[in-house]
C-alpha atoms as a PDB file:
ATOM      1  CA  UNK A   1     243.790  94.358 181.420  1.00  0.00           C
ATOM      2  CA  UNK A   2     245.444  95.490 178.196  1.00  0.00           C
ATOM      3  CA  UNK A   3     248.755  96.066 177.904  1.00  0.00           C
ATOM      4  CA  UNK A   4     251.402  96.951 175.086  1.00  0.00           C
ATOM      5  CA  UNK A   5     254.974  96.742 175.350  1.00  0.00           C
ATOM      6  CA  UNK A   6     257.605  98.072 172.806  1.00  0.00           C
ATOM      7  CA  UNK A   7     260.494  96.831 172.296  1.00  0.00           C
ATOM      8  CA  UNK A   8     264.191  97.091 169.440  1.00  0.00           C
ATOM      9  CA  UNK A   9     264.415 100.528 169.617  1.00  0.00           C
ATOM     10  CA  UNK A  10     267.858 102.138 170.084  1.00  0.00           C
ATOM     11  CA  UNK A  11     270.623 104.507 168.424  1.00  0.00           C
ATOM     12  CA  UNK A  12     271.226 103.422 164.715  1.00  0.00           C
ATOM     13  CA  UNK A  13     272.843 105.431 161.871  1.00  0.00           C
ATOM     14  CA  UNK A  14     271.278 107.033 159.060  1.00  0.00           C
ATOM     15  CA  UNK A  15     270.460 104.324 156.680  1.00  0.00           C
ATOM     16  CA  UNK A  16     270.083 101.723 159.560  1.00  0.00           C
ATOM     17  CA  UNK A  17     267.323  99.077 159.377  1.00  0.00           C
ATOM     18  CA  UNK A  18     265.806  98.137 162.993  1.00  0.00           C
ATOM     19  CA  UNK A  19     262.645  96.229 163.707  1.00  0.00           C
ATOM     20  CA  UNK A  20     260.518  97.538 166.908  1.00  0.00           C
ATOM     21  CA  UNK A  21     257.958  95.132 168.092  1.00  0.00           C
ATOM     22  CA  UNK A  22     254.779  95.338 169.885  1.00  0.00           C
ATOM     23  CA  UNK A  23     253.775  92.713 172.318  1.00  0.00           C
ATOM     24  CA  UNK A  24     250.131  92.652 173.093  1.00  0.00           C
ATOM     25  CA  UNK A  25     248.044  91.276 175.902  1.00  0.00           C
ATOM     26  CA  UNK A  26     244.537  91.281 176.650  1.00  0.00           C
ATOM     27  CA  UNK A  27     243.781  91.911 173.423  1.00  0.00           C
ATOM     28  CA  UNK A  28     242.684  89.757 170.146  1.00  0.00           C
ATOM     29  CA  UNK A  29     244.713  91.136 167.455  1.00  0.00           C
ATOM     30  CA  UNK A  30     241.933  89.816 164.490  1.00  0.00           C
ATOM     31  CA  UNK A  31     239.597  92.113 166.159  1.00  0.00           C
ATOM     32  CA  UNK A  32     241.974  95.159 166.790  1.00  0.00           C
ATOM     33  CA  UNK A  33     243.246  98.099 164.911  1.00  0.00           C
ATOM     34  CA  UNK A  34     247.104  98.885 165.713  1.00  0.00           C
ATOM     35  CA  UNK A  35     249.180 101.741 164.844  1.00  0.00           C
ATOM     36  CA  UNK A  36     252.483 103.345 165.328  1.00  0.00           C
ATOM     37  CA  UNK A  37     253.044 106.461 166.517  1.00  0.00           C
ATOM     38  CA  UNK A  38     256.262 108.488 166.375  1.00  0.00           C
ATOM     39  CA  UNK A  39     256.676 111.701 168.997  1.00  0.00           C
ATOM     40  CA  UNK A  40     259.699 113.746 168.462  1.00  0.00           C
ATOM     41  CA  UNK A  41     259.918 116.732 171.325  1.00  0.00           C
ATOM     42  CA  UNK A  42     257.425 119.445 170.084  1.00  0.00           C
ATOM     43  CA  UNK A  43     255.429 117.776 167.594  1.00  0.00           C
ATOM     44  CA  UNK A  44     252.292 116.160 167.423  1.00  0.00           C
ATOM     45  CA  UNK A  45     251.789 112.386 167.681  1.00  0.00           C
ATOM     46  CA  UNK A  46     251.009 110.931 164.430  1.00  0.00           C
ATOM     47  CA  UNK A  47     250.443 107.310 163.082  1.00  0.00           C
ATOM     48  CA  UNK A  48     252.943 106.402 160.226  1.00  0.00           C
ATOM     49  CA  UNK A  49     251.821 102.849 159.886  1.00  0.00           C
ATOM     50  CA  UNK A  50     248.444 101.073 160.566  1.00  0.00           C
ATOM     51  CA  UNK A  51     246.761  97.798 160.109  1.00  0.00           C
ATOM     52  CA  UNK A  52     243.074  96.631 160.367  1.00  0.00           C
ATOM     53  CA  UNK A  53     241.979  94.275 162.382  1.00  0.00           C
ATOM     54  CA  UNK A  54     241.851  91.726 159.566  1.00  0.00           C
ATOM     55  CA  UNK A  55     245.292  91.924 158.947  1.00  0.00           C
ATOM     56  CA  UNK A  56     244.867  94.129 155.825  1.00  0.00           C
ATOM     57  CA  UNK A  57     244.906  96.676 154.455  1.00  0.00           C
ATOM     58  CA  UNK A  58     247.778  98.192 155.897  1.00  0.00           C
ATOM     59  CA  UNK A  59     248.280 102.248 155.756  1.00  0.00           C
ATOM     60  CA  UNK A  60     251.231 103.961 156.140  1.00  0.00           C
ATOM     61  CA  UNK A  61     252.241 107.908 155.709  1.00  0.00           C
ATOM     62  CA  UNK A  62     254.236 109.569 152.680  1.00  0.00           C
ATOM     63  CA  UNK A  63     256.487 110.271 155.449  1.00  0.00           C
ATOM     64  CA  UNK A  64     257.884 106.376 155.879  1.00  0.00           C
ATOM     65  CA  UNK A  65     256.274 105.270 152.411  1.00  0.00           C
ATOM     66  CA  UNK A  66     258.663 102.332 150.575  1.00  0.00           C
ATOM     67  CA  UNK A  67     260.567 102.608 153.830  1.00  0.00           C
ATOM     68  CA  UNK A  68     258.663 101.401 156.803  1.00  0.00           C
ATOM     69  CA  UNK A  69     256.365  98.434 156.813  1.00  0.00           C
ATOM     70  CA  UNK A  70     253.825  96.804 159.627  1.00  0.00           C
ATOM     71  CA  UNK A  71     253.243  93.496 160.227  1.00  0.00           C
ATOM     72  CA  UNK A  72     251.894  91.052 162.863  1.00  0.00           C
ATOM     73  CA  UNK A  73     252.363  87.493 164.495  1.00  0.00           C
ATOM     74  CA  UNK A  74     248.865  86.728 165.652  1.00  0.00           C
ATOM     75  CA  UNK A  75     250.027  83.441 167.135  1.00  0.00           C
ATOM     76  CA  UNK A  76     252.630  85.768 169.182  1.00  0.00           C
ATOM     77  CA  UNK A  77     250.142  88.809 169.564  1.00  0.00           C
ATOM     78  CA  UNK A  78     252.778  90.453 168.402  1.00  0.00           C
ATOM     79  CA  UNK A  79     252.983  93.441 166.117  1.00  0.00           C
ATOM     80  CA  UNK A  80     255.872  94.292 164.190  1.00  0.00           C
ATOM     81  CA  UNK A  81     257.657  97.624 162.498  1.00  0.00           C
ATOM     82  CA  UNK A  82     260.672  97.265 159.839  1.00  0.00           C
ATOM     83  CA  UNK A  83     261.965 100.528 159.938  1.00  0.00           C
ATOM     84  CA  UNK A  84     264.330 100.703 156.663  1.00  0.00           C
ATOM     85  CA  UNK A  85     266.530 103.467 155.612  1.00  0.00           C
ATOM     86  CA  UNK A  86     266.266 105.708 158.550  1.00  0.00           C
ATOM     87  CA  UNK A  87     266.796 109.453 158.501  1.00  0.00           C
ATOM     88  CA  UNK A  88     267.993 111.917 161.148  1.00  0.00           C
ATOM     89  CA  UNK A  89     264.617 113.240 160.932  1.00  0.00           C
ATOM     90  CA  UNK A  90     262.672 109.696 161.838  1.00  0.00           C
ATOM     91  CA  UNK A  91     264.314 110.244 165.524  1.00  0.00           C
ATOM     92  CA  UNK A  92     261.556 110.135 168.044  1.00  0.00           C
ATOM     93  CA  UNK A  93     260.047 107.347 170.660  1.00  0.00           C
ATOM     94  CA  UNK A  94     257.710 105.086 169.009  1.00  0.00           C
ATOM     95  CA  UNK A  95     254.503 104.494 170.520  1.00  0.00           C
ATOM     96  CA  UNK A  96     252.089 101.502 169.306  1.00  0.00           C
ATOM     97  CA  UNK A  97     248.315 102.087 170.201  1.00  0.00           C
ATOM     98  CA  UNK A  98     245.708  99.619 169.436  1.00  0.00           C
ATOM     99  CA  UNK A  99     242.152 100.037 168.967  1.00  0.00           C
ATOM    100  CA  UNK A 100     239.740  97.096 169.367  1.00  0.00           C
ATOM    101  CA  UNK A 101     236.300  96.431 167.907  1.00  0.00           C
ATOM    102  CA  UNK A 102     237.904  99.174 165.140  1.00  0.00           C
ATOM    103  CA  UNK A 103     234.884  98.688 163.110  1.00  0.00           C
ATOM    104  CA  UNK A 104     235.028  98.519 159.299  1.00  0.00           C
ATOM    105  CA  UNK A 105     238.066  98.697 157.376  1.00  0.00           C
ATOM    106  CA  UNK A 106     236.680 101.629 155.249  1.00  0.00           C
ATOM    107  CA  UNK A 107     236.168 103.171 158.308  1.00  0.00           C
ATOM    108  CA  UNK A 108     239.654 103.031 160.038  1.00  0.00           C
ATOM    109  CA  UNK A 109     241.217 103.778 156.670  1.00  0.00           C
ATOM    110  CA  UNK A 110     239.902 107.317 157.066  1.00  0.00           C
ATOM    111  CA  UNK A 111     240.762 107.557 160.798  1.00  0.00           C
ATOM    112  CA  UNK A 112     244.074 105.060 161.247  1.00  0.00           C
ATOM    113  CA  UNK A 113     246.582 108.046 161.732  1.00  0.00           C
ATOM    114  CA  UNK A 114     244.606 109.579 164.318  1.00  0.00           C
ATOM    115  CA  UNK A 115     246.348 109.293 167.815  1.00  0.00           C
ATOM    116  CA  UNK A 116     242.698 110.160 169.606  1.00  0.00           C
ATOM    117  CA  UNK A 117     240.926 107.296 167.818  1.00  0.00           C
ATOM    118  CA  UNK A 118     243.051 104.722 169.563  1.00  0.00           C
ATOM    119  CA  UNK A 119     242.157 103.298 173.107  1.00  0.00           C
ATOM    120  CA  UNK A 120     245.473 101.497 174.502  1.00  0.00           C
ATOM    121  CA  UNK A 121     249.120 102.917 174.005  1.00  0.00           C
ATOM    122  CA  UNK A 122     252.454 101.388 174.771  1.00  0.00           C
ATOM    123  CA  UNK A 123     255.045 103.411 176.978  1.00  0.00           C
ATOM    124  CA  UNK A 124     257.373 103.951 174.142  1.00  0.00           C
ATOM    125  CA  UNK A 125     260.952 102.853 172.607  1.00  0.00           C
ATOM    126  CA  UNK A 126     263.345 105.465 171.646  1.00  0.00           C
ATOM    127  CA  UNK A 127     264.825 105.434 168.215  1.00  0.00           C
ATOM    128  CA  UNK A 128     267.944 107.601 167.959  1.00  0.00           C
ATOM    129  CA  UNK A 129     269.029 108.169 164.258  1.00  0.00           C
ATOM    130  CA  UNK A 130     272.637 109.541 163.379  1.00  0.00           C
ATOM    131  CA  UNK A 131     274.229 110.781 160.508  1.00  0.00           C
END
């Protein structure tokens, strides 16, 4: 049974620098694709950070670009997200979805933002940014 867990969200001010985490089970992170997933109330779910199965690449959106970064502990099963320089506007529970057997990584760089790609989704930690 696969299951993901979130975890380090919490209410920060603008400029704060948290790191949510991902702990995976029943799943072999060299052989999955995980990404992270922001929902704010009324929009869309879209990925903001990926990583390939390999462990790179690594894709992110212009939205968090030089600001967020993923990473992973294999030995943990544990994927990571430094969230740097937050903004009111990155407010919004963060989801982390994983995708295994993801294919090539040619392939999941065209699809890695793409919340209906992914198979397995976390319940969510909420990230409250101040100003």
């Amino acid at each position: 049974q696969v299951r993901l867990v979130e975890s380090g969200g919490g209410s920060v001010q603008a400029g704060g620098s948290p790191r949510l985490s991902c702990a995976a089970s029943g799943i072999t992170l060299p052989t999955t694709c995980v990404g992270w997933f922001p929902q704010a109330p009324g929009k869309e779910r879209e990925g903001v950070e990926g990583v390939y199965g390999g462990g790179d690449p690594t894709y992110y959106s212009d939205s968090v670009k030089g600001r967020f970064t993923i990473s992973r502990d294999t030995a943990k099963n544990t994927v990571y997200l430094q969230m740097n320089s937050l903004k009111p506007e990155d407010t919004a529970v963060y989801h982390c979805a994983a995708h295994p057997w993801c294919g090539s990584n040619g392939a999941y760089g065209r699809y890695w933002s793409l919340s209906n790609r992914y198979d397995f989704w976390g319940q969510g930690t909420q990230v409250t940014v101040s100003s």
